[in-house]
Protein backbone atom coordinates (compact mmCIF):
# COMPACT_ATOMS: atom_id res chain seq x y z
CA UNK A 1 29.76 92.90 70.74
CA UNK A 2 26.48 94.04 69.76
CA UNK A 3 23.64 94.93 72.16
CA UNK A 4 21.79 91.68 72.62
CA UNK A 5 24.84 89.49 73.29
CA UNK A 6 24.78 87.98 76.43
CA UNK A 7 28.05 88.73 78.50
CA UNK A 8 27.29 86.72 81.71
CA UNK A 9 24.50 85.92 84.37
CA UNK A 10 23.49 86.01 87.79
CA UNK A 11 21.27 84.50 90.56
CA UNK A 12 19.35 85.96 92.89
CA UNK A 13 17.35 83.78 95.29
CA UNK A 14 14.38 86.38 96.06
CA UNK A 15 12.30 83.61 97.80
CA UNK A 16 12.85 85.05 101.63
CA UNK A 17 12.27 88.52 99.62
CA UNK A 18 8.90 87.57 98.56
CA UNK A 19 8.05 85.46 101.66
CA UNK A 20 8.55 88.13 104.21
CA UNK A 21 6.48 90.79 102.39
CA UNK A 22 3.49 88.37 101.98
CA UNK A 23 3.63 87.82 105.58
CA UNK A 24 4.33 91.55 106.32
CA UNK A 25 1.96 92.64 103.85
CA UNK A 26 4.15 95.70 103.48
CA UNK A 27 6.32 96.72 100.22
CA UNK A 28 10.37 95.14 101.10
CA UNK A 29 13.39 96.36 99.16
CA UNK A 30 16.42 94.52 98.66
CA UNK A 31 18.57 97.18 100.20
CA UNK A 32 22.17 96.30 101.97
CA UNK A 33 20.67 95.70 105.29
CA UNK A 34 18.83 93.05 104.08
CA UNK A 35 21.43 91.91 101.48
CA UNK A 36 23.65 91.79 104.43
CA UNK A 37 21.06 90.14 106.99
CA UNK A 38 19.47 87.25 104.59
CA UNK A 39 20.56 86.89 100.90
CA UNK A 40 25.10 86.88 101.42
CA UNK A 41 25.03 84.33 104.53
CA UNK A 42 23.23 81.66 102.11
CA UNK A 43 24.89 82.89 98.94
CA UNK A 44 28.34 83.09 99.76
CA UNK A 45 29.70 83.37 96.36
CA UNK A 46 27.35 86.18 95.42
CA UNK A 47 28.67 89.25 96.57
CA UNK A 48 26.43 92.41 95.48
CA UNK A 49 28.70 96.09 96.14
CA UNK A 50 26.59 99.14 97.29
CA UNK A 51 27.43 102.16 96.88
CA UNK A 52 27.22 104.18 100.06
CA UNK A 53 25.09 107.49 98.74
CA UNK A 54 22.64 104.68 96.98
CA UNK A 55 21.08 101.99 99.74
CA UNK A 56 19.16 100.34 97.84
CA UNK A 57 20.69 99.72 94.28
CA UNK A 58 23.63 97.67 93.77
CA UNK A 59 25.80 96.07 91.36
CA UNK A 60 25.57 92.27 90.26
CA UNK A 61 28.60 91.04 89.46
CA UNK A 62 27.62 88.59 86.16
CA UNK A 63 29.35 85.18 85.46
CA UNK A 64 30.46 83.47 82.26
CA UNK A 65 32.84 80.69 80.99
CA UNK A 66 35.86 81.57 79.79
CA UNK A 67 35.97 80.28 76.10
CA UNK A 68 39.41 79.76 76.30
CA UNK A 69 40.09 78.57 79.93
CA UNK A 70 36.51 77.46 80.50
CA UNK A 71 37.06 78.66 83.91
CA UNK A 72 34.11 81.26 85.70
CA UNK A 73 35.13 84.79 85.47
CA UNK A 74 33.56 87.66 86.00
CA UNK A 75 32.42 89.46 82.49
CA UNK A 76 30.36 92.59 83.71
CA UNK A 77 27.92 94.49 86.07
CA UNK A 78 24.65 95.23 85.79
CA UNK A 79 22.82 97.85 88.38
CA UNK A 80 19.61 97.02 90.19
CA UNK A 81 17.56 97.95 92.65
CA UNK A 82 14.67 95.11 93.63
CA UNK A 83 11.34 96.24 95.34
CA UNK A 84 8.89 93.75 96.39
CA UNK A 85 5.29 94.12 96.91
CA UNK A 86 3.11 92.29 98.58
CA UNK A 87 -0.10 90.98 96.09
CA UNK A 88 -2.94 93.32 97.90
């Protein structure tokens, strides 16, 4: 593997994320409260794992084909942590 390869991917569906801070006009983080509250009841098959000592980043599980099998599987992580801020 070298270090562009792509392993797998992930979606996120930020558009509540985005939305609420425009209205808020305040600066949002995708911690696990939210996570919890808004993103996993629409996105049932994307399940993000906190750690407990860090809120606000998580791990994104990310998806490929199996070339073999052809099946989904799971062929990494990545770490993030997503702040939002509002335009102003």
């Amino acid at each position: 593997m070298k270090s562009n390869d792509i392993i797998g991917e992930a979606q996120i569906d930020l558009e509540g994320l985005l939305e609420d801070s425009d209205l808020t006009k305040k600066q949002l983080i995708l911690d696990k409260t939210y996570y919890e509250d808004q993103i996993r009841p629409k996105q049932k098959n994307l399940k993000f794992k906190y750690e407990d000592k860090e809120k606000n980043k998580f791990w994104v599980p990310l998806k490929a084909k199996d070339k073999k099998s052809g099946k989904l599987e799971t062929k990494g992580q990545v770490r993030l942590q997503i702040d939002v801020l509002p335009a102003e």
